[in-house]
N, C-alpha and C. Protein backbone atom coordinates (compact mmCIF):
# COMPACT_ATOMS: atom_id res chain seq x y z
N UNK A 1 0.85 -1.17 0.00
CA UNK A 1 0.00 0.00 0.00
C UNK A 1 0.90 1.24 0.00
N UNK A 2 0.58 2.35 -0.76
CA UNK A 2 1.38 3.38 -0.97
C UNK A 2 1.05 4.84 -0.21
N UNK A 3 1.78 5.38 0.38
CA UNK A 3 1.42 6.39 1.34
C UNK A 3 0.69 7.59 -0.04
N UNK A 4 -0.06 8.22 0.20
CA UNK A 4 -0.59 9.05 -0.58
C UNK A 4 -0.09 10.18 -0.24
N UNK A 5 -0.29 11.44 -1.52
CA UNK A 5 0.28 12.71 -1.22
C UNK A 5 -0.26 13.28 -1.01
N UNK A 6 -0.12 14.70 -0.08
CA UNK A 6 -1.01 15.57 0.28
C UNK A 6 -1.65 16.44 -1.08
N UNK A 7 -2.64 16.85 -1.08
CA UNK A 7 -2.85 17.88 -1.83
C UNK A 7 -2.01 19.00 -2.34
N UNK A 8 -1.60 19.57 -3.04
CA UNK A 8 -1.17 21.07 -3.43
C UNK A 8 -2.67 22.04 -3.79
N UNK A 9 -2.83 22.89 -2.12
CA UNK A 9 -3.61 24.03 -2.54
C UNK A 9 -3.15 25.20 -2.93
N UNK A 10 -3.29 25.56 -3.64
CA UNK A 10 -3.04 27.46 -4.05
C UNK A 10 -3.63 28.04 -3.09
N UNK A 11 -3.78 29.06 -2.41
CA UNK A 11 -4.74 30.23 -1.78
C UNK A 11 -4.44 31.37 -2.34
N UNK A 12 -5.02 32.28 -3.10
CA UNK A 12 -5.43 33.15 -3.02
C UNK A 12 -4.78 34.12 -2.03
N UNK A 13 -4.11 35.83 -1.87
CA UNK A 13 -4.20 36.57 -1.13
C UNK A 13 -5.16 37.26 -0.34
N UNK A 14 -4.97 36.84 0.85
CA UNK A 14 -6.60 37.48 1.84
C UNK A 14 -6.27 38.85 1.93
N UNK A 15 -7.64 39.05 1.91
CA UNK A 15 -8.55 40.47 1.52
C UNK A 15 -8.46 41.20 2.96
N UNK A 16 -8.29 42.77 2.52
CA UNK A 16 -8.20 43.15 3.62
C UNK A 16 -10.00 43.37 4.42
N UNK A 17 -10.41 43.89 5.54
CA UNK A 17 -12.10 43.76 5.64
C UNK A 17 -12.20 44.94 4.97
N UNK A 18 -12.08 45.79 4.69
CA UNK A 18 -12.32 47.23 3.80
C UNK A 18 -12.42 46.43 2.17
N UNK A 19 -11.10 45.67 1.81
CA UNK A 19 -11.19 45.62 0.48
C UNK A 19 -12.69 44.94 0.32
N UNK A 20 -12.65 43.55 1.22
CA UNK A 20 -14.03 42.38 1.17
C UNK A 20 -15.37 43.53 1.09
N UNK A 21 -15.38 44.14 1.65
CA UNK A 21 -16.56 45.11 2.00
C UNK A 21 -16.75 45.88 0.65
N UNK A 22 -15.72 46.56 0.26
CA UNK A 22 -15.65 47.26 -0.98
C UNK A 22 -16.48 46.62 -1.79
N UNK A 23 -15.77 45.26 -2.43
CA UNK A 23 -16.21 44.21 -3.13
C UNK A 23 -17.58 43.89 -3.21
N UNK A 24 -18.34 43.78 -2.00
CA UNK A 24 -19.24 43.33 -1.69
C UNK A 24 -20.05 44.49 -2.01
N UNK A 25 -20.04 45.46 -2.03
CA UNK A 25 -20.96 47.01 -2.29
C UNK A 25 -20.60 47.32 -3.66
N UNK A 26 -19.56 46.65 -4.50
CA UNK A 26 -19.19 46.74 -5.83
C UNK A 26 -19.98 45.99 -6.58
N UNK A 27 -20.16 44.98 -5.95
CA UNK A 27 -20.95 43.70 -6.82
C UNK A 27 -22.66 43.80 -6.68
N UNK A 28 -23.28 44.42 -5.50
CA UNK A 28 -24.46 44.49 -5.37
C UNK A 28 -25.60 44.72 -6.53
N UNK A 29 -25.93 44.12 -6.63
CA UNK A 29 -26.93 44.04 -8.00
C UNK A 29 -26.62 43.01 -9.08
N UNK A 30 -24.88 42.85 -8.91
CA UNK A 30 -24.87 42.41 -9.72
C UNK A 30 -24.46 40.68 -9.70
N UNK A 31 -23.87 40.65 -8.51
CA UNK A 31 -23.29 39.35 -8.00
C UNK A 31 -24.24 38.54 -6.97
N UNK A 32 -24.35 40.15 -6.12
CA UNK A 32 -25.15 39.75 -4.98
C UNK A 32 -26.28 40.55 -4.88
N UNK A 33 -27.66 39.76 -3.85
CA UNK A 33 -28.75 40.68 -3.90
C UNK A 33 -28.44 41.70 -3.24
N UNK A 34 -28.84 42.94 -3.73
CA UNK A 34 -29.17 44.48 -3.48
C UNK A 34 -29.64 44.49 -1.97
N UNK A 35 -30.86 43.86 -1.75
CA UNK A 35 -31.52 43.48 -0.19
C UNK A 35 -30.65 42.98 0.77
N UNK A 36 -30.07 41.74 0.35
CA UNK A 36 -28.99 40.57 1.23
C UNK A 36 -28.25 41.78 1.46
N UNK A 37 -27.46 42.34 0.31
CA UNK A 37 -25.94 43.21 0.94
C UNK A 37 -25.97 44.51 1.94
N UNK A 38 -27.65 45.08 1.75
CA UNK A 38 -28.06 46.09 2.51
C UNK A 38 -27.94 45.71 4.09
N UNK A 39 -28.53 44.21 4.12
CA UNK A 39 -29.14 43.85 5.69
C UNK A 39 -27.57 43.54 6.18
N UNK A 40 -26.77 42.66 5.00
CA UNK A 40 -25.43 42.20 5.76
C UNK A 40 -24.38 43.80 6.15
N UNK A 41 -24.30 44.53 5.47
CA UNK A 41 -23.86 45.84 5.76
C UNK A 41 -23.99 46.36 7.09
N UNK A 42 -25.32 47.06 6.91
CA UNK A 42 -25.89 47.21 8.14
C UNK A 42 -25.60 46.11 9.41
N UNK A 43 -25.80 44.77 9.58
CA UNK A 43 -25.59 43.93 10.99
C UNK A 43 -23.42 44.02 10.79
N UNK A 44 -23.07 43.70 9.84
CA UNK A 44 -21.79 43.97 10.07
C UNK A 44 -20.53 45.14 10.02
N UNK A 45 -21.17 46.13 9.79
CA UNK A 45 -21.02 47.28 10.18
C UNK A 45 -20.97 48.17 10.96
């Protein structure tokens, strides 16, 4: 039986919370619902 290899993940550079937020008010309408991003704004804000 042969030991198996781990995965190779890539990641991505994490977002700063300003950039994520940006993003998230950038995309509204268009990625994400208009409503959803209003209510998530507002409680995480």
């Amino acid at each position: 039986m042969s030991k198996k290899q781990p995965s190779v993940i890539s990641y991505r550079i994490v977002w700063s919370r300003e950039e994520a937020l940006e993003h998230i008010k950038k995309e509204s309408g268009k990625h994400f619902d208009p409503e959803v991003v209003k209510v998530f704004l507002q409680e995480i804000v």
